[in-house]
Protein backbone atom coordinates (compact mmCIF):
# COMPACT_ATOMS: atom_id res chain seq x y z
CA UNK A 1 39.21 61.99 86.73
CA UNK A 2 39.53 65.03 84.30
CA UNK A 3 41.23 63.88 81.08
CA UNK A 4 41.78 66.80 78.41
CA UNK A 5 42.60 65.21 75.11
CA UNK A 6 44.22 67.03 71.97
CA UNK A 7 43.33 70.54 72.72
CA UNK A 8 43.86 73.09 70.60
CA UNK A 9 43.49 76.63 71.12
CA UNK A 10 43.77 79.62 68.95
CA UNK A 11 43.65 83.60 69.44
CA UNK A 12 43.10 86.36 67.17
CA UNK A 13 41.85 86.51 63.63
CA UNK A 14 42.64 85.54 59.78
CA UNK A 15 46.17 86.92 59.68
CA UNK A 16 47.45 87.68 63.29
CA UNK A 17 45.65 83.94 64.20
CA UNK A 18 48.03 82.65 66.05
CA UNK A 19 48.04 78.72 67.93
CA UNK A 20 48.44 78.70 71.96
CA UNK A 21 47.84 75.15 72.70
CA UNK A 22 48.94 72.28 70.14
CA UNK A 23 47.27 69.36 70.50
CA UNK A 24 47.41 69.11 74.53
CA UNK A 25 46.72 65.76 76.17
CA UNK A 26 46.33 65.09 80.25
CA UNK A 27 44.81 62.79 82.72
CA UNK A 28 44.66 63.89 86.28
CA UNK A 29 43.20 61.48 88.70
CA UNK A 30 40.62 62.71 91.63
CA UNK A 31 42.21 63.77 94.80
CA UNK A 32 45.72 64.68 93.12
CA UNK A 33 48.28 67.92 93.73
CA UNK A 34 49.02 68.94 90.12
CA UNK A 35 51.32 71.97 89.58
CA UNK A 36 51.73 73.54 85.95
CA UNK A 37 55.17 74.69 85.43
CA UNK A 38 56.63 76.90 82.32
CA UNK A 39 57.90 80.56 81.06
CA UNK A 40 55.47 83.11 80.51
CA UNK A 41 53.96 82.36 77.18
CA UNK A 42 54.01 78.41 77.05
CA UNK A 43 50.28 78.09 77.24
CA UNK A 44 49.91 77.19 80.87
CA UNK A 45 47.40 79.70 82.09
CA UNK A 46 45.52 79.48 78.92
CA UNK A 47 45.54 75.53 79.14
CA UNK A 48 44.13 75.83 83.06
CA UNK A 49 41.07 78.55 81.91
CA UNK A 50 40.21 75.64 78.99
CA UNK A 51 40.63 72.42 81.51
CA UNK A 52 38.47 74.50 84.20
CA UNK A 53 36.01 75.86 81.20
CA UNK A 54 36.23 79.30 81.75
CA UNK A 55 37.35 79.11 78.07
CA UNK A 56 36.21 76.89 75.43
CA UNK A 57 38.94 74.93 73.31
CA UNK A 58 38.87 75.30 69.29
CA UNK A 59 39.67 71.20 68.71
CA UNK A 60 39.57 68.49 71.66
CA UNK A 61 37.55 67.45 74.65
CA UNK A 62 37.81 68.20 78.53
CA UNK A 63 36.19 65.64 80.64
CA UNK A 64 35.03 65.15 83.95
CA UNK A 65 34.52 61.47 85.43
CA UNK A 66 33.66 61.05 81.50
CA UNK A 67 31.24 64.04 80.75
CA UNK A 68 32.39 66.26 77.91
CA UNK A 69 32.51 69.68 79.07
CA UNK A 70 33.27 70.83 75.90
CA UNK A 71 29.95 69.52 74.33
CA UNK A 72 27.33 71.28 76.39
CA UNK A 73 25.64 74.58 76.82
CA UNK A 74 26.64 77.47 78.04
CA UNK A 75 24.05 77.80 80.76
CA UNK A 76 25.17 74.48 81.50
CA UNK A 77 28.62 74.67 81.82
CA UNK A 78 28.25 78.05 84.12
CA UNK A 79 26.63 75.55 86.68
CA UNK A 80 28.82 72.77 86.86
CA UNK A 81 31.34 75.42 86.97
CA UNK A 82 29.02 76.28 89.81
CA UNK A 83 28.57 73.35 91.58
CA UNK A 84 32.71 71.30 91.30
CA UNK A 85 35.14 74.14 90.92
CA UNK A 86 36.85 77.21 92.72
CA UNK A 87 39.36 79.77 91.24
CA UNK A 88 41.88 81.34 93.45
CA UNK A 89 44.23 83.63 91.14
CA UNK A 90 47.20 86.14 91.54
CA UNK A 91 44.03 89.08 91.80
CA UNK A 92 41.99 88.74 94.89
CA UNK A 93 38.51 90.10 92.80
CA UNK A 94 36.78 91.31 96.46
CA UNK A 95 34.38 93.13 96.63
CA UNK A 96 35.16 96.52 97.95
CA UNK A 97 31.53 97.39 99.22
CA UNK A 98 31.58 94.01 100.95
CA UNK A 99 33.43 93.04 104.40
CA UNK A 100 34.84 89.56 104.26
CA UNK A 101 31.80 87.78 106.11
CA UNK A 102 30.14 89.08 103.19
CA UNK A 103 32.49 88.05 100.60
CA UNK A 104 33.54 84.51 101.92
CA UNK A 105 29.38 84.03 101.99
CA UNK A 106 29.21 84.77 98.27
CA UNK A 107 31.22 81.48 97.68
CA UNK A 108 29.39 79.67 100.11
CA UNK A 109 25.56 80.20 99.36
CA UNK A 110 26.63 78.92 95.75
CA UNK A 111 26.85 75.21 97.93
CA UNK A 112 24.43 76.02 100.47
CA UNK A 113 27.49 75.90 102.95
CA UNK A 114 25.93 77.31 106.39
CA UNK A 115 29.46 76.58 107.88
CA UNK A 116 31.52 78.87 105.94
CA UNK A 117 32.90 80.96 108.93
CA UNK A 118 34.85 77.83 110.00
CA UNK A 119 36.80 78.23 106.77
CA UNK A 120 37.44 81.79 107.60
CA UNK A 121 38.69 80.88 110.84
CA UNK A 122 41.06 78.27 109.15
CA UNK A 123 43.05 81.02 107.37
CA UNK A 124 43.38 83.20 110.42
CA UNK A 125 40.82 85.87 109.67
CA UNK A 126 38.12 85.11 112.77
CA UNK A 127 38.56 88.27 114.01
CA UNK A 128 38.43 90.11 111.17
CA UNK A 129 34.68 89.14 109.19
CA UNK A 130 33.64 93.10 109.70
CA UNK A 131 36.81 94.12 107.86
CA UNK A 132 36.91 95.30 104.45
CA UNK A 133 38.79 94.55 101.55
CA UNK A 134 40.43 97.95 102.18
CA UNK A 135 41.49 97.68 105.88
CA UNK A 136 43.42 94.60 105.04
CA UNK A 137 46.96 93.89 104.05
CA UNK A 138 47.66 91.69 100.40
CA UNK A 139 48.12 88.62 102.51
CA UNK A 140 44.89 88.72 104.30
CA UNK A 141 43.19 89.27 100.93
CA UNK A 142 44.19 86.41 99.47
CA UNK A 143 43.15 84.85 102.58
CA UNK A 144 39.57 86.02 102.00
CA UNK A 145 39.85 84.72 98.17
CA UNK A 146 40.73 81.55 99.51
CA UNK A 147 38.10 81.13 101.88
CA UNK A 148 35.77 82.46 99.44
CA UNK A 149 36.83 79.94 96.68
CA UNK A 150 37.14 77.14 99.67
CA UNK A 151 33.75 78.23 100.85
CA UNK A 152 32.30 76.64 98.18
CA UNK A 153 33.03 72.62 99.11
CA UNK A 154 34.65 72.62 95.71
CA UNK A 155 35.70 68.92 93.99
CA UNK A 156 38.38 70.87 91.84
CA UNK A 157 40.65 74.13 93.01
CA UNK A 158 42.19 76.00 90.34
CA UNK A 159 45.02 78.40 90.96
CA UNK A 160 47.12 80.57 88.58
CA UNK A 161 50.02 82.14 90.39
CA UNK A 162 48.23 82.42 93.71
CA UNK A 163 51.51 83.48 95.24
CA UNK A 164 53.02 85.98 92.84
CA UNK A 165 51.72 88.97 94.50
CA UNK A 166 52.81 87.88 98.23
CA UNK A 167 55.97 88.01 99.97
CA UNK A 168 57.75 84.88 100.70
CA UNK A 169 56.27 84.73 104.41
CA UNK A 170 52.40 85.12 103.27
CA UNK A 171 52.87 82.57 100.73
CA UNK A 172 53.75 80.04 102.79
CA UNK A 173 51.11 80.92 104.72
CA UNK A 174 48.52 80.75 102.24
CA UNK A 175 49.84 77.32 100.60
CA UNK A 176 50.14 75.75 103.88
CA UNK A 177 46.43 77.03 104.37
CA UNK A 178 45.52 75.51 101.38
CA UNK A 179 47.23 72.16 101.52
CA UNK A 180 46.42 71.75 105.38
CA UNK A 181 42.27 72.10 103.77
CA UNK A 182 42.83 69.76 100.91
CA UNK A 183 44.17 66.98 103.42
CA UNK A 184 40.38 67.64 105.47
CA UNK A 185 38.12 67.98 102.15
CA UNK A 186 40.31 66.00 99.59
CA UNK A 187 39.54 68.17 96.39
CA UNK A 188 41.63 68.01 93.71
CA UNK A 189 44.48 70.78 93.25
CA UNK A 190 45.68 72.36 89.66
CA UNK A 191 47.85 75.07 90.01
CA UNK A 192 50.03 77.32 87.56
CA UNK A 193 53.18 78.70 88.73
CA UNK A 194 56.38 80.36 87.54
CA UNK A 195 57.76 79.02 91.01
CA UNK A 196 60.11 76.01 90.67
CA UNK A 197 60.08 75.09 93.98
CA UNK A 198 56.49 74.80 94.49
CA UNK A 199 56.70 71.70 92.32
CA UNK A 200 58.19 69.80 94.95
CA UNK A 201 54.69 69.94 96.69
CA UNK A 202 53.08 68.51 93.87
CA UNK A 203 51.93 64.90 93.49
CA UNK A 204 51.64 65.50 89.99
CA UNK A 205 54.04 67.93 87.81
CA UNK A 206 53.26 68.95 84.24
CA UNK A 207 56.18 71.19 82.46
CA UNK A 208 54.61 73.08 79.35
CA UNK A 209 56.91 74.51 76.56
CA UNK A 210 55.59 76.42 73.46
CA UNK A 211 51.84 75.55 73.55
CA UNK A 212 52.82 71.99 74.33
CA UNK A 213 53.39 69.48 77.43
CA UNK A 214 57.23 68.44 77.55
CA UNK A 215 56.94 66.63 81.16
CA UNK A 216 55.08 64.93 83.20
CA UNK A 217 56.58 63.47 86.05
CA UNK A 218 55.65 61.95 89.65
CA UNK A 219 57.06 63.18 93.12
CA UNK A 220 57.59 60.01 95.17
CA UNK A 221 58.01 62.12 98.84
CA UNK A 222 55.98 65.48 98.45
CA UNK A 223 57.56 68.30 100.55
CA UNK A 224 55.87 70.64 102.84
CA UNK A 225 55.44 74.56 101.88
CA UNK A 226 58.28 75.35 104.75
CA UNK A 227 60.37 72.60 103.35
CA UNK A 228 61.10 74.29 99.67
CA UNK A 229 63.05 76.71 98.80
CA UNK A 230 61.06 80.01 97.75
């Protein structure tokens, strides 16, 4: 379980100081489909960095299965970053000198995953591992960021807008992709998104408002990514 209790976070300095999150409080249980929901500026990407500890909060504690993530090291946090979590976000971050053998194997050797090409053949890009980031279309590098992030046998997936650079057509594909690997592995999903109807995925949906959580509610009957509306 990851529980995140009264976080507060803060940007800038002595008078342009300003408070993003206000005293933000969550559980989400192992296994679960969370989506994020809210307008651009309600704290939901900034409360997804501090829950996955890519950012530290200013007040409050983020655990996992009971281990305060907010108490330890630096070094330390870098590898349980290292060894539970994945990031897929709206950016693909490839490397252009690498093809996307190369890059879906960078996520993999940080698990010791010898099986990673079986991931890239799951999002439809067997025949392409000597391709570079380059020679492919938007779609297919998410794809690659996918695999890459999938590649690692992750217990957590974050995603912030994965979808907002894609046309309606790759998105689906690259949700359904997703969703179709979480039902083999089981990981846990938290993803931001501006998109509405992506909720209706979710297990678990959080609406955020102003730095603050105004909703959390349960989907009974989860819908499919062709099922929603786009």
């Amino acid at each position: 379980m990851i529980e995140a209790k009264e976080i507060e976070k803060y940007y800038g300095s002595k008078e342009s100081r300003f408070k993003v999150l206000k005293g933000v409080s969550l559980k989400i249980e192992d296994g679960d489909f969370a989506v994020i929901l809210g307008a651009s500026g309600s704290g939901k990407s900034t409360f997804l960095n501090v829950l996955s500890g890519l950012e530290y909060a200013d007040k409050g504690t983020v655990s996992y299965d009971g281990m305060d993530i907010t108490k330890i090291s630096d070094d330390k946090l870098t590898e349980f970053r290292r060894e539970n979590i994945a990031f897929i976000f709206q950016q693909y971050y490839l490397l252009p000198n690498m093809n996307v053998d190369k890059n879906v194997k960078m996520g993999a050797d940080l698990a010791g995953n010898k099986d990673y090409k079986s991931i890239i053949a799951a999002v439809g890009l067997g025949e392409k591992l000597n391709k570079y980031p380059s020679e492919l279309s938007g779609g297919e590098q998410q794809r690659v960021s996918v695999a890459r992030a999938l590649a690692k046998k992750p217990k957590v997936l974050f995603l912030d807008e994965p979808t907002g650079a894609l046309d309606e057509q790759t998105g689906r594909q690259v949700l359904d992709y997703i969703c179709r690997l979480k039902k083999e592995h089981g990981f846990t999903i938290i993803m931001v998104t501006h998109n509405q109807n992506i909720a209706e995925m979710a297990n678990t949906v959080i609406k955020m408002n102003s730095g603050k959580i105004s909703e959390v509610y349960i989907n009974n009957i989860q819908k499919n990514v062709y099922e929603i509306g786009w």
